[in-house]
PDB file of N, CA and C in Angstrom:
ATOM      1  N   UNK A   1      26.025  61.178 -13.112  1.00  0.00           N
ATOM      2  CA  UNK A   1      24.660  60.733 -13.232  1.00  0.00           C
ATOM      3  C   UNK A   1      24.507  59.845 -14.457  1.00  0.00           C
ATOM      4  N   UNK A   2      24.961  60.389 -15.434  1.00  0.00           N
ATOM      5  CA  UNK A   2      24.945  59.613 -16.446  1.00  0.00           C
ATOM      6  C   UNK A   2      25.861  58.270 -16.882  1.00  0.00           C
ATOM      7  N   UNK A   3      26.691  58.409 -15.988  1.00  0.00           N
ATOM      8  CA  UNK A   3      27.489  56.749 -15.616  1.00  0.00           C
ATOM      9  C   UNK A   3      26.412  55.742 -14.726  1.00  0.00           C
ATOM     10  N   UNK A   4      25.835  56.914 -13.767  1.00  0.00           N
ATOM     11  CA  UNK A   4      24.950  55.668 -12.889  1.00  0.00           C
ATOM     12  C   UNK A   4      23.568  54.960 -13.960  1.00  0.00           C
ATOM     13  N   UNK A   5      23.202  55.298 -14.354  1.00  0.00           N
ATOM     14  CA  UNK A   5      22.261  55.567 -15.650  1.00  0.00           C
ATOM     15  C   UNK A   5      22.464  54.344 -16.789  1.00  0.00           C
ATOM     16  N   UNK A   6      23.722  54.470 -16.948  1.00  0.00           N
ATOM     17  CA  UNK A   6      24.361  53.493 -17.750  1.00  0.00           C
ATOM     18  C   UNK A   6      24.825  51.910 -16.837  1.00  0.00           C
ATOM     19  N   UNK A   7      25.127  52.070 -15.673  1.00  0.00           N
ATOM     20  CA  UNK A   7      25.158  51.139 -15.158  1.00  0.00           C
ATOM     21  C   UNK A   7      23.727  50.403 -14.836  1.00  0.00           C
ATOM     22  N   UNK A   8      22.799  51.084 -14.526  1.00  0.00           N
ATOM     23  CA  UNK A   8      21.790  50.547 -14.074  1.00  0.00           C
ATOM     24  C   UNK A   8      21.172  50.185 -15.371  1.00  0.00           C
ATOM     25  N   UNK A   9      20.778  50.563 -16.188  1.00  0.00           N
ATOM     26  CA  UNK A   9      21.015  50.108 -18.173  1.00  0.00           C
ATOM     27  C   UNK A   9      21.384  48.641 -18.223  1.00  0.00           C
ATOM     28  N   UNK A  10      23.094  48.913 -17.688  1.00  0.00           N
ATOM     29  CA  UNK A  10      23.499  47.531 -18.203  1.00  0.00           C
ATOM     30  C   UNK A  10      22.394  46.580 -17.269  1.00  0.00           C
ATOM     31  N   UNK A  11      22.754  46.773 -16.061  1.00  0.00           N
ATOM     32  CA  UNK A  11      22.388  45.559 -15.324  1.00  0.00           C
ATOM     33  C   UNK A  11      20.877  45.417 -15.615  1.00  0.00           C
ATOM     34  N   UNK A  12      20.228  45.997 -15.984  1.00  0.00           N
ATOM     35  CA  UNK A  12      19.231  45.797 -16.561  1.00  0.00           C
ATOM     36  C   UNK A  12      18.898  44.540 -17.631  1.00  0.00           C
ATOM     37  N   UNK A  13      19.804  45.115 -18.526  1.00  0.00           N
ATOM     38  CA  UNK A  13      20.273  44.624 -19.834  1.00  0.00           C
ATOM     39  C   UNK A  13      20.622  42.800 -19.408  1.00  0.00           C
ATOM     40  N   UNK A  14      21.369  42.975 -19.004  1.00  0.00           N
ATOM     41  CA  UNK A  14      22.021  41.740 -18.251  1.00  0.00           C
ATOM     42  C   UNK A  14      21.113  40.753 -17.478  1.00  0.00           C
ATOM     43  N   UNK A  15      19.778  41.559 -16.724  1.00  0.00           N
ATOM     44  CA  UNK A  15      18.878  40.278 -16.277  1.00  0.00           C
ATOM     45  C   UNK A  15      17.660  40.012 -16.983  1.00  0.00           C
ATOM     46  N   UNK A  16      17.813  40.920 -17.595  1.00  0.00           N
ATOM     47  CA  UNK A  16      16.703  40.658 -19.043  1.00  0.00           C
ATOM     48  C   UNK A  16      17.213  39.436 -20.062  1.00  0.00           C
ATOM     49  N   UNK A  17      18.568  39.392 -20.473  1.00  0.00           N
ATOM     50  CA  UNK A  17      18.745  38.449 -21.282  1.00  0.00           C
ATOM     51  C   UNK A  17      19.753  37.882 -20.820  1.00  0.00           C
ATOM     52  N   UNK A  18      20.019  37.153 -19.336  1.00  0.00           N
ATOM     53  CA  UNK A  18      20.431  36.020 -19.109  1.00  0.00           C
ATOM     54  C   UNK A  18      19.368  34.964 -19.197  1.00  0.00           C
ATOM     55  N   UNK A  19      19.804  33.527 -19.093  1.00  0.00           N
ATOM     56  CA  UNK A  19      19.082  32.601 -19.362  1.00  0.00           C
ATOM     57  C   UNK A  19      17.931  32.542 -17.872  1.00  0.00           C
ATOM     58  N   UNK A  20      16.812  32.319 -17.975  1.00  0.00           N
ATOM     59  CA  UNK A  20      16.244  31.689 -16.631  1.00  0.00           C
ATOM     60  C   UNK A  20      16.438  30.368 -16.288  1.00  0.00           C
ATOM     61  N   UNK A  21      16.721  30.087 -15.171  1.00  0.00           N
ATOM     62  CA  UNK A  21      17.384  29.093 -14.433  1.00  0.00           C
ATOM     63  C   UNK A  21      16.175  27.809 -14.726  1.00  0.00           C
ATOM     64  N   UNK A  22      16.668  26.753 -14.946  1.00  0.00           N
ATOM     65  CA  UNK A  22      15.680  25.573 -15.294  1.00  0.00           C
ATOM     66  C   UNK A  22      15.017  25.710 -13.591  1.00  0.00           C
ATOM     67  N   UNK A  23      13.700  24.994 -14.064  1.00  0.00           N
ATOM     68  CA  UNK A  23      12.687  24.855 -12.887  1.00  0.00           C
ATOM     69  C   UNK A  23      13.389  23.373 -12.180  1.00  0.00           C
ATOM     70  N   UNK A  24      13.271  23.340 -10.870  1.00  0.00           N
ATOM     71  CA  UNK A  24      13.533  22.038 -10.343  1.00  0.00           C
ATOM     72  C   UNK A  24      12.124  21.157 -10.076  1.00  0.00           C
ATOM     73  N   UNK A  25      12.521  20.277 -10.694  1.00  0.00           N
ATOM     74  CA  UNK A  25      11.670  19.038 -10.232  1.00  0.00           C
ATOM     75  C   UNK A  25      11.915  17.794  -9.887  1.00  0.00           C
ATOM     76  N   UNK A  26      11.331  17.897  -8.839  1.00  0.00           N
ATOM     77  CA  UNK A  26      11.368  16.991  -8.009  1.00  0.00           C
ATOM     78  C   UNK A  26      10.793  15.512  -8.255  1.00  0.00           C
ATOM     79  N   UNK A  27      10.997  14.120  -8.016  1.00  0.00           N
ATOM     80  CA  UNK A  27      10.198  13.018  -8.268  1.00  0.00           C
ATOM     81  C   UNK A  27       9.392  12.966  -6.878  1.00  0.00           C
ATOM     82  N   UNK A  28       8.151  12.992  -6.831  1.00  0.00           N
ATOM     83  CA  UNK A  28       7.245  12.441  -5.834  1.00  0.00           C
ATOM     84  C   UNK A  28       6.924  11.259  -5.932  1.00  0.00           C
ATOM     85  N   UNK A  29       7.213  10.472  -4.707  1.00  0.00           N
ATOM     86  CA  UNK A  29       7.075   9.033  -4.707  1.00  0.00           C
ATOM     87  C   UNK A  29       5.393   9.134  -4.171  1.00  0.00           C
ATOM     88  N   UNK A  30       4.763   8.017  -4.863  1.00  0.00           N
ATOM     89  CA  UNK A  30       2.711   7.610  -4.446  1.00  0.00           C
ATOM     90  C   UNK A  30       3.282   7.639  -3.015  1.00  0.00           C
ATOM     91  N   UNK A  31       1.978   8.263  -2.479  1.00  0.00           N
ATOM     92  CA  UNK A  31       1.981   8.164  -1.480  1.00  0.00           C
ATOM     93  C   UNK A  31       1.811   6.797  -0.150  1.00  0.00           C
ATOM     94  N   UNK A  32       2.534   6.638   0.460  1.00  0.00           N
ATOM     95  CA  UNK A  32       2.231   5.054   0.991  1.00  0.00           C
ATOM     96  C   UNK A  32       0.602   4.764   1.985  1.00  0.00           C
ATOM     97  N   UNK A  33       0.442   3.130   1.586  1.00  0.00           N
ATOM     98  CA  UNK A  33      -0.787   3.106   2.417  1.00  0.00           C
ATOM     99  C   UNK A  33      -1.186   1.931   2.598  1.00  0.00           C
ATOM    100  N   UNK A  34      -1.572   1.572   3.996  1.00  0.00           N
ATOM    101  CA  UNK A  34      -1.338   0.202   5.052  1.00  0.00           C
ATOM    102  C   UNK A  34      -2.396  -0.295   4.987  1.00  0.00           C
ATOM    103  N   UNK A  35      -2.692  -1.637   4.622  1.00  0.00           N
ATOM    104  CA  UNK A  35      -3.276  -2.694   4.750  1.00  0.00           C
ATOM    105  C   UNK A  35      -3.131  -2.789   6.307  1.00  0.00           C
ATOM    106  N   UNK A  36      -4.219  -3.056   7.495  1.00  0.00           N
ATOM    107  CA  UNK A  36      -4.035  -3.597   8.362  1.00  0.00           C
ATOM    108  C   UNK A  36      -4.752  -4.903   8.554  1.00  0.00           C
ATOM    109  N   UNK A  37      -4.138  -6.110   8.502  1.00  0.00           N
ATOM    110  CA  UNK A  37      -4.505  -7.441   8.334  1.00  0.00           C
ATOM    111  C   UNK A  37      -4.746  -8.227   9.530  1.00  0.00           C
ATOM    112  N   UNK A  38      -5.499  -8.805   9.765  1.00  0.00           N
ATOM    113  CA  UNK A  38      -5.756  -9.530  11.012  1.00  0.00           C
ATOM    114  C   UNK A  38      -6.418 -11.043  10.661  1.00  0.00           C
ATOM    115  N   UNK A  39      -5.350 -11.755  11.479  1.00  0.00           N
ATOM    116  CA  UNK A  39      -5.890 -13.339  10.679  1.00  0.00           C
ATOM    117  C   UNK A  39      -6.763 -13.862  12.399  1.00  0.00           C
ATOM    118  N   UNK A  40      -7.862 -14.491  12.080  1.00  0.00           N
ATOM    119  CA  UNK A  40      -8.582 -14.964  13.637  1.00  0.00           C
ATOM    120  C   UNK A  40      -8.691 -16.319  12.852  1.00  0.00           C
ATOM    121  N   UNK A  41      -8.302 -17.432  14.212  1.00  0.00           N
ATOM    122  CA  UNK A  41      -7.858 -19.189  14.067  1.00  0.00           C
ATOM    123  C   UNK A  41      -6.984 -19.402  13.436  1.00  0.00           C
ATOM    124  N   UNK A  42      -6.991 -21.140  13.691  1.00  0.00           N
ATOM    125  CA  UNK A  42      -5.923 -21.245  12.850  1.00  0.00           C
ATOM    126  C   UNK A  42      -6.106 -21.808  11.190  1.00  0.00           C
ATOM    127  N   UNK A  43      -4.813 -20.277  11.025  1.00  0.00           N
ATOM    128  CA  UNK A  43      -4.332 -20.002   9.577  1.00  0.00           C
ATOM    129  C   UNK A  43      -3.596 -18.990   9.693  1.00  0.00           C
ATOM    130  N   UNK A  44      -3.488 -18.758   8.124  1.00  0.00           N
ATOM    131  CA  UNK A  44      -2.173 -17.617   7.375  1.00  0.00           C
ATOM    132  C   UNK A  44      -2.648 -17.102   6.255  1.00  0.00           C
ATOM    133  N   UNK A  45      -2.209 -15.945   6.223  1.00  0.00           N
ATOM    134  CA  UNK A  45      -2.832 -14.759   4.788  1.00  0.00           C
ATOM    135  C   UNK A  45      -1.195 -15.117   4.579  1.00  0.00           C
ATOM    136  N   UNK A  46      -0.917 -14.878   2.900  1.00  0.00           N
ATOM    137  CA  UNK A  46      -0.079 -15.128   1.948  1.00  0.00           C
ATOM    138  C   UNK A  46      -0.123 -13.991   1.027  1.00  0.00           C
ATOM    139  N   UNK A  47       0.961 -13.746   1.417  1.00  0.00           N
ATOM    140  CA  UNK A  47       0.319 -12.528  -0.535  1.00  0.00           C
ATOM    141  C   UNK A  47       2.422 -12.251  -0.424  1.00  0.00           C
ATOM    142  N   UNK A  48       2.335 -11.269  -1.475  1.00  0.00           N
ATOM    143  CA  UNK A  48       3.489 -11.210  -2.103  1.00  0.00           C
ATOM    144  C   UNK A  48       4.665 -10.656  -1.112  1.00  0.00           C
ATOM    145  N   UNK A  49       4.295  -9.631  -0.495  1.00  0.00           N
ATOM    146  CA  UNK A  49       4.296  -8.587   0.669  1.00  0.00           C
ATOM    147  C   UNK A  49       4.785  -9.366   1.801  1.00  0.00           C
ATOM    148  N   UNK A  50       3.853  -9.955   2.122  1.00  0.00           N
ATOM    149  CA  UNK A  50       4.260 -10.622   3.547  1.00  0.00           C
ATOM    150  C   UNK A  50       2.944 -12.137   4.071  1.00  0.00           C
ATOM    151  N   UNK A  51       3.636 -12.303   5.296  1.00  0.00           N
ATOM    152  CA  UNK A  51       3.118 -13.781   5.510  1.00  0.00           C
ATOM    153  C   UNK A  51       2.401 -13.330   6.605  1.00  0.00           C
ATOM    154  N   UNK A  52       1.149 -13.394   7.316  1.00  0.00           N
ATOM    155  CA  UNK A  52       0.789 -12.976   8.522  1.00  0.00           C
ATOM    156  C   UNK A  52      -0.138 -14.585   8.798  1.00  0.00           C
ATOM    157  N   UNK A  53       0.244 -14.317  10.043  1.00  0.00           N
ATOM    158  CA  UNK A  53      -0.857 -15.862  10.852  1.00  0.00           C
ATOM    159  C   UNK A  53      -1.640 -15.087  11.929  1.00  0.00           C
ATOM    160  N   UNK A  54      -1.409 -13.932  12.595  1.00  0.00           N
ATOM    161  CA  UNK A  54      -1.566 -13.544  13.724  1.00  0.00           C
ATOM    162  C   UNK A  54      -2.699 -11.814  13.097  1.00  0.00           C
ATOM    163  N   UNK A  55      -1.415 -10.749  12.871  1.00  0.00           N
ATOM    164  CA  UNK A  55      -1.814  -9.802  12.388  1.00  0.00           C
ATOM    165  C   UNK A  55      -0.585  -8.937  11.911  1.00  0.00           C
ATOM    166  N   UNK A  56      -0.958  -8.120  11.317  1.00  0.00           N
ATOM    167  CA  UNK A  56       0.078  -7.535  10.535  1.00  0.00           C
ATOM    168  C   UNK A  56      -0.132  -6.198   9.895  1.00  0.00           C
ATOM    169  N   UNK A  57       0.710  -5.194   9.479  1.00  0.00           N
ATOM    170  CA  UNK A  57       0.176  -3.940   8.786  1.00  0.00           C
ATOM    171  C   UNK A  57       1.438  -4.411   7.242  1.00  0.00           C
ATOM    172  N   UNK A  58       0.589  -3.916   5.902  1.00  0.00           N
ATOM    173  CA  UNK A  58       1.201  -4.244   4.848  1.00  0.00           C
ATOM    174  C   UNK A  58       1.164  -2.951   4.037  1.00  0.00           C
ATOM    175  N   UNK A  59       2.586  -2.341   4.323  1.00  0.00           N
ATOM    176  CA  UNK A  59       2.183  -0.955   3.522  1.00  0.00           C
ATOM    177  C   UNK A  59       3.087  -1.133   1.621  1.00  0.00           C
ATOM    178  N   UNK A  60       2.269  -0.269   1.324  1.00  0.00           N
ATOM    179  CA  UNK A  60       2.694  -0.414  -0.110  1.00  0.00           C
ATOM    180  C   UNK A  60       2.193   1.195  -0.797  1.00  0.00           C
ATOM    181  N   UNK A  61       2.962   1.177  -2.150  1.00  0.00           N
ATOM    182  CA  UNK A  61       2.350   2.455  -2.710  1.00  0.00           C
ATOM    183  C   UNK A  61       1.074   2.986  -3.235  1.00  0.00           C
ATOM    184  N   UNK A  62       0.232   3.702  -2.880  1.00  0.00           N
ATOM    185  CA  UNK A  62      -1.135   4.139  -3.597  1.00  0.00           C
ATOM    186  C   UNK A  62      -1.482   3.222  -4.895  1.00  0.00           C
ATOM    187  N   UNK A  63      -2.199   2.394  -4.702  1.00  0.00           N
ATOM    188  CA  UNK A  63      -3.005   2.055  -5.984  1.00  0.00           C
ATOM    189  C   UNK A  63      -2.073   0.429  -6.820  1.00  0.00           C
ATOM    190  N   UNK A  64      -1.474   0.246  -5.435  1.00  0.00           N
ATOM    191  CA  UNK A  64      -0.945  -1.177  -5.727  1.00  0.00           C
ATOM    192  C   UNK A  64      -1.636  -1.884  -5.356  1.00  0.00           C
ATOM    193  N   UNK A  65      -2.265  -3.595  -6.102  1.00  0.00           N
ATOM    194  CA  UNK A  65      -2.646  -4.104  -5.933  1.00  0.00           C
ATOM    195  C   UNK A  65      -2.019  -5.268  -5.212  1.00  0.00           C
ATOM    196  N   UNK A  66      -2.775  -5.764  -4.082  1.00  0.00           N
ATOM    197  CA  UNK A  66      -2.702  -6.701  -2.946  1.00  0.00           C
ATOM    198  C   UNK A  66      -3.273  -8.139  -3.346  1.00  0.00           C
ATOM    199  N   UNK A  67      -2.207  -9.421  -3.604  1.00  0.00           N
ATOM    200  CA  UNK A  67      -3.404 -10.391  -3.839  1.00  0.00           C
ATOM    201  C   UNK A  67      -3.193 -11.493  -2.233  1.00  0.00           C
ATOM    202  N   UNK A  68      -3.969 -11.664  -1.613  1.00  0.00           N
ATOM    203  CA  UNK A  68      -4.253 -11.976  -0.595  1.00  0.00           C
ATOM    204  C   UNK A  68      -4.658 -13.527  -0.613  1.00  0.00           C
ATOM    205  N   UNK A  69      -3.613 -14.775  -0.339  1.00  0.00           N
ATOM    206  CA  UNK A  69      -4.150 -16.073  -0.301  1.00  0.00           C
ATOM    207  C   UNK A  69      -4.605 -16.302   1.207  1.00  0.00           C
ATOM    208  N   UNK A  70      -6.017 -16.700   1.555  1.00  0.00           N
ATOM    209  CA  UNK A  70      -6.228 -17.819   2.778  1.00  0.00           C
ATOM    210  C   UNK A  70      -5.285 -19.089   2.847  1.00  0.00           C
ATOM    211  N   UNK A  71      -4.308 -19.181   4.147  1.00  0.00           N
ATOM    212  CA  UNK A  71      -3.902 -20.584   4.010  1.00  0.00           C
ATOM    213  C   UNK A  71      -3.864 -21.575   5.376  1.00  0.00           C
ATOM    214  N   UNK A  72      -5.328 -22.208   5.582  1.00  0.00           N
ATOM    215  CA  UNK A  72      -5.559 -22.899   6.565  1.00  0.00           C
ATOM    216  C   UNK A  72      -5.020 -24.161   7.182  1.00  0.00           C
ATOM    217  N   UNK A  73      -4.485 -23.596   8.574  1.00  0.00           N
ATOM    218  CA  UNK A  73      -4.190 -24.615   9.324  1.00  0.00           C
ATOM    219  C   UNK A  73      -4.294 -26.219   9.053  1.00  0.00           C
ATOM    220  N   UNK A  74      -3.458 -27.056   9.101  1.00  0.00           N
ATOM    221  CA  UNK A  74      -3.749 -28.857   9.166  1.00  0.00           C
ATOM    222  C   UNK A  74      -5.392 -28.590  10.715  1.00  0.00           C
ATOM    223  N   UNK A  75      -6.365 -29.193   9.494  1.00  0.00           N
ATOM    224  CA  UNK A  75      -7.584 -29.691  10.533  1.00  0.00           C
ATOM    225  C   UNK A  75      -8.296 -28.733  10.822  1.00  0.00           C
ATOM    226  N   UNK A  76      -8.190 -27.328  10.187  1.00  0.00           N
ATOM    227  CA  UNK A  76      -8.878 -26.080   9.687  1.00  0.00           C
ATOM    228  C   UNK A  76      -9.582 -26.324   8.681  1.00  0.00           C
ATOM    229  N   UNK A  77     -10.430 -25.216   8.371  1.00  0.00           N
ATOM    230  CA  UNK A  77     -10.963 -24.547   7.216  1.00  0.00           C
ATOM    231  C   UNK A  77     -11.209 -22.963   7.298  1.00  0.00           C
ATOM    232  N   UNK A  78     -10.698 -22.650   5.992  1.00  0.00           N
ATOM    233  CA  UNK A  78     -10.839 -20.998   5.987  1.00  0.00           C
ATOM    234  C   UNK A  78     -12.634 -20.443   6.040  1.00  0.00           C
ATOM    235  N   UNK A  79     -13.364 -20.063   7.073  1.00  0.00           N
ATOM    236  CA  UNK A  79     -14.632 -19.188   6.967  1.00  0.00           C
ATOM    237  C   UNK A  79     -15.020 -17.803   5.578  1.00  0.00           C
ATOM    238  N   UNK A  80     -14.059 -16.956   6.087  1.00  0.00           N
ATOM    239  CA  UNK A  80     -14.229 -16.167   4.488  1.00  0.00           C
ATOM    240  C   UNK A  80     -13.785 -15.105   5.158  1.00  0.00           C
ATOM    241  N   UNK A  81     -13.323 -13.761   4.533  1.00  0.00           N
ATOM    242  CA  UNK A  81     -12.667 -12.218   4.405  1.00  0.00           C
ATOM    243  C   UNK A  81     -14.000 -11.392   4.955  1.00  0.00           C
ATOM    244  N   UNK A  82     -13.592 -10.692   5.869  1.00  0.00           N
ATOM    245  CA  UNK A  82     -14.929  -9.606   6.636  1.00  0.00           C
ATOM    246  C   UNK A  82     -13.101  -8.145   6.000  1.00  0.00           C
ATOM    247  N   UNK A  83     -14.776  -7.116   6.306  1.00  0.00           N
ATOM    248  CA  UNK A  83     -13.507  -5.647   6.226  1.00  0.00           C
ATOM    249  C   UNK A  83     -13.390  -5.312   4.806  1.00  0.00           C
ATOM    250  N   UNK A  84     -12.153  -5.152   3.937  1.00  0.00           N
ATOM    251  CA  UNK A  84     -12.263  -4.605   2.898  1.00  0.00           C
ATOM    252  C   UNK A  84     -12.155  -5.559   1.630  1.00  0.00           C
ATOM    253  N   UNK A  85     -12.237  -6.900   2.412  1.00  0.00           N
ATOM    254  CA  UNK A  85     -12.239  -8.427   1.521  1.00  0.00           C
ATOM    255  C   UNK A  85     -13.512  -8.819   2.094  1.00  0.00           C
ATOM    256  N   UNK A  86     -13.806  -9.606   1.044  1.00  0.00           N
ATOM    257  CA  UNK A  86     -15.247 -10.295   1.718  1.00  0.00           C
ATOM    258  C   UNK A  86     -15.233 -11.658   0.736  1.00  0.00           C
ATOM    259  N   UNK A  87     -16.234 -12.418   0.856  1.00  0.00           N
ATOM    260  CA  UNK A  87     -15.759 -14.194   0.059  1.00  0.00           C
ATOM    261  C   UNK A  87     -15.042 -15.106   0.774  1.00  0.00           C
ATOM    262  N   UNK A  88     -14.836 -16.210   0.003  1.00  0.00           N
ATOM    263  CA  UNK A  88     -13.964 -17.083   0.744  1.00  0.00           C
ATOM    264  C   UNK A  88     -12.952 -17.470  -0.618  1.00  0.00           C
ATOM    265  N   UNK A  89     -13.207 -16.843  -1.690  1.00  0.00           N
ATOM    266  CA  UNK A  89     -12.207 -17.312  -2.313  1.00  0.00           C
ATOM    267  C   UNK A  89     -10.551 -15.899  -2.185  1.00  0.00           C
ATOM    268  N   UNK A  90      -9.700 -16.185  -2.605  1.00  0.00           N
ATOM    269  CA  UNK A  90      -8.460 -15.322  -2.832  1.00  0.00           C
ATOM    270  C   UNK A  90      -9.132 -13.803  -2.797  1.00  0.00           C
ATOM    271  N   UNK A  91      -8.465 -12.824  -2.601  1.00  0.00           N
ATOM    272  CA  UNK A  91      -8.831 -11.035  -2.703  1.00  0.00           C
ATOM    273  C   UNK A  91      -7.319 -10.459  -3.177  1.00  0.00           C
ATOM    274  N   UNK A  92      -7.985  -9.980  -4.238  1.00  0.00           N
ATOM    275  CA  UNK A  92      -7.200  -8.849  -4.901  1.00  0.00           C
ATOM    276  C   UNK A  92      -8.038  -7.292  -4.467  1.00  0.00           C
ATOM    277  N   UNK A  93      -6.830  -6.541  -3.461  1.00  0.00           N
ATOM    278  CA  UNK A  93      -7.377  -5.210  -3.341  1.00  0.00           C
ATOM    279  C   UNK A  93      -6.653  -4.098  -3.739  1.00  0.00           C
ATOM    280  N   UNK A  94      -7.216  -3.744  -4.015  1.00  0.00           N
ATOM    281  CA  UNK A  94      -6.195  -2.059  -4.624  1.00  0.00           C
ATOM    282  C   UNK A  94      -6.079  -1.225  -3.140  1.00  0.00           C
ATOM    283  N   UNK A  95      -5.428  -1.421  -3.256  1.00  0.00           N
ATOM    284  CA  UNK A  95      -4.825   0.128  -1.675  1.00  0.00           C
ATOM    285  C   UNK A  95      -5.008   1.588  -2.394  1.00  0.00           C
ATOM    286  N   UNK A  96      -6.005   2.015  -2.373  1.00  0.00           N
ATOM    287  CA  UNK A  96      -6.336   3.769  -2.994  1.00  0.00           C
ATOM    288  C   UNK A  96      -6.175   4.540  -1.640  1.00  0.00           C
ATOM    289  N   UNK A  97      -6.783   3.656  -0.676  1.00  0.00           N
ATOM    290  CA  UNK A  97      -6.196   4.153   1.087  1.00  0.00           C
ATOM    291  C   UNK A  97      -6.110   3.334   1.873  1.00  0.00           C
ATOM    292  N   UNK A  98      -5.972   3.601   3.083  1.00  0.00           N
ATOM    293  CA  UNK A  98      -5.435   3.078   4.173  1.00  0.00           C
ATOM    294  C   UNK A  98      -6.925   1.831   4.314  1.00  0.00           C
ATOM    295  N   UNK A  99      -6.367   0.481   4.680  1.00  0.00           N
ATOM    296  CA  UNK A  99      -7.980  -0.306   4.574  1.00  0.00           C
ATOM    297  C   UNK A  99      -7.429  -1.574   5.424  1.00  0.00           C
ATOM    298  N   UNK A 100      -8.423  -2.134   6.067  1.00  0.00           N
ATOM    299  CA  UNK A 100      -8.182  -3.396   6.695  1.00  0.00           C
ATOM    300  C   UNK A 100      -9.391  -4.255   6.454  1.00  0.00           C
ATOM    301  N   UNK A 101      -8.621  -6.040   7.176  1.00  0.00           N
ATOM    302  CA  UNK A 101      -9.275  -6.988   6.366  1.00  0.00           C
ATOM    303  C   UNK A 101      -9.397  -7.666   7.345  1.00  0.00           C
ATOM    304  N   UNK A 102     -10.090  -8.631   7.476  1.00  0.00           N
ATOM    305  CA  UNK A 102     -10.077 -10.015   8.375  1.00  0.00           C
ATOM    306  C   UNK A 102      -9.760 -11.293   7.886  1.00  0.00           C
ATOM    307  N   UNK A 103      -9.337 -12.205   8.195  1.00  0.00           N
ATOM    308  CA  UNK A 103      -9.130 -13.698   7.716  1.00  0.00           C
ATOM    309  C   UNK A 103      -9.669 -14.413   8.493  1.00  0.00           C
ATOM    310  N   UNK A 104     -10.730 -15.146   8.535  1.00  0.00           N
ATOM    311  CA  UNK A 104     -11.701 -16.187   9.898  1.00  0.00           C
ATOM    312  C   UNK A 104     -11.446 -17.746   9.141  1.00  0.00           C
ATOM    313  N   UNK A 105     -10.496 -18.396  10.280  1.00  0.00           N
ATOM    314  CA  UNK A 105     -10.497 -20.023  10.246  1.00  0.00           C
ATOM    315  C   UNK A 105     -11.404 -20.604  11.384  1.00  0.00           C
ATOM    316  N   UNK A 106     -11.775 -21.495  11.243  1.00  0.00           N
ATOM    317  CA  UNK A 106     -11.931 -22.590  12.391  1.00  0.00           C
ATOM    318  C   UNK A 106     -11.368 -24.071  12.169  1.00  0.00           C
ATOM    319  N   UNK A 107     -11.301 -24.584  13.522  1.00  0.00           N
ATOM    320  CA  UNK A 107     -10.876 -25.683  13.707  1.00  0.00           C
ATOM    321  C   UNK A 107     -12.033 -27.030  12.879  1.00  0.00           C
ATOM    322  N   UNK A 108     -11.545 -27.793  11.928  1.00  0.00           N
ATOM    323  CA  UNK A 108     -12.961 -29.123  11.323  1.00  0.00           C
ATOM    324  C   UNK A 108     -12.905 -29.669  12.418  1.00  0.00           C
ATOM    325  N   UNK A 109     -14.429 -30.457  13.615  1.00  0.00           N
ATOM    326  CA  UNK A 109     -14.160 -31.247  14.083  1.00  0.00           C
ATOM    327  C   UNK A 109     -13.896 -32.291  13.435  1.00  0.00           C
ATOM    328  N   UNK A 110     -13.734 -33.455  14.764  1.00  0.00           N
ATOM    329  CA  UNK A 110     -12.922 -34.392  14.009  1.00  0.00           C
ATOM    330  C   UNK A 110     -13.871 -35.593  13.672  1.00  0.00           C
ATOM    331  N   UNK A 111     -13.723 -36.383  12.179  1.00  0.00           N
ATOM    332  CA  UNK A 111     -14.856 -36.949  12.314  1.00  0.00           C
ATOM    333  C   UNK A 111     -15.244 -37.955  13.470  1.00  0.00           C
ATOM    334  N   UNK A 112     -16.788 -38.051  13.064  1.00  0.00           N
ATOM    335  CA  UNK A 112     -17.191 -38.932  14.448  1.00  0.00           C
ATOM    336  C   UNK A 112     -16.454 -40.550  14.245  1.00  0.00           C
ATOM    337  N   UNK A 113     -16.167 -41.476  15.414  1.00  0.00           N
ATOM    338  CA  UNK A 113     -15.995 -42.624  15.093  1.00  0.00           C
ATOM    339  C   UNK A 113     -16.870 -43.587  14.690  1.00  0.00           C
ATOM    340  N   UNK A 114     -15.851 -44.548  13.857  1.00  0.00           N
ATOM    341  CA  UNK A 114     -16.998 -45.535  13.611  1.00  0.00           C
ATOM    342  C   UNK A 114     -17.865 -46.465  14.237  1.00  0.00           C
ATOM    343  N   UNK A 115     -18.902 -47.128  13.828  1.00  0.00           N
ATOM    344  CA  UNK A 115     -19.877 -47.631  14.780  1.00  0.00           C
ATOM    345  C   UNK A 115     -19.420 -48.658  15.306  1.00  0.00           C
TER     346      UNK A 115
END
């Protein structure tokens, strides 16, 4: 009895003052989150990311900023940003979540002829 006593002692002893094992930690990458872009006429959104004329999804990490050029067609003009851009000049957006945008061109007619 008194051997078991002593064994259970030690091992006692033993997980009391071994070291505790370092904590693991892990790196969590931001979470990702999609621009869904949609260009209507002719033109092209520009930004760092990617080139869209048509439509496009632009994912990136939480809380990266998006800078978004209009770039209109020969015999276009850019209308302006509907959705989570609005204006007609350039958009810088922060992606905090998932967000979409519009890009509106039209065709310039052509001027009238001369008299």
């Amino acid at each position: 009895m008194r051997s078991a006593i002593a064994l259970i002692a030690a091992c006692v002893l033993v997980l009391a003052c071994s070291p505790a094992s370092p904590e693991t930690t892990a790196s969590v990458a931001p979470p990702q989150r999609v621009l869904d872009l949609t260009v209507s006429g002719p033109g092209s959104v520009e930004s760092t990311q990617a080139s869209c004329s048509t439509s496009c999804k632009i994912a990136a990490a939480s809380g990266t900023v998006l800078h978004l050029e209009a770039r209109p067609s020969a015999g276009a003009q850019f209308k302006g940003w509907s959705g989570s851009c609005t204006g007609t000049a350039a958009c810088d957006l922060r992606l905090e979540s998932d967000a979409a945008a519009v890009a509106s061109f039209e065709a310039v007619p052509p001027p009238p002829p001369p008299p």
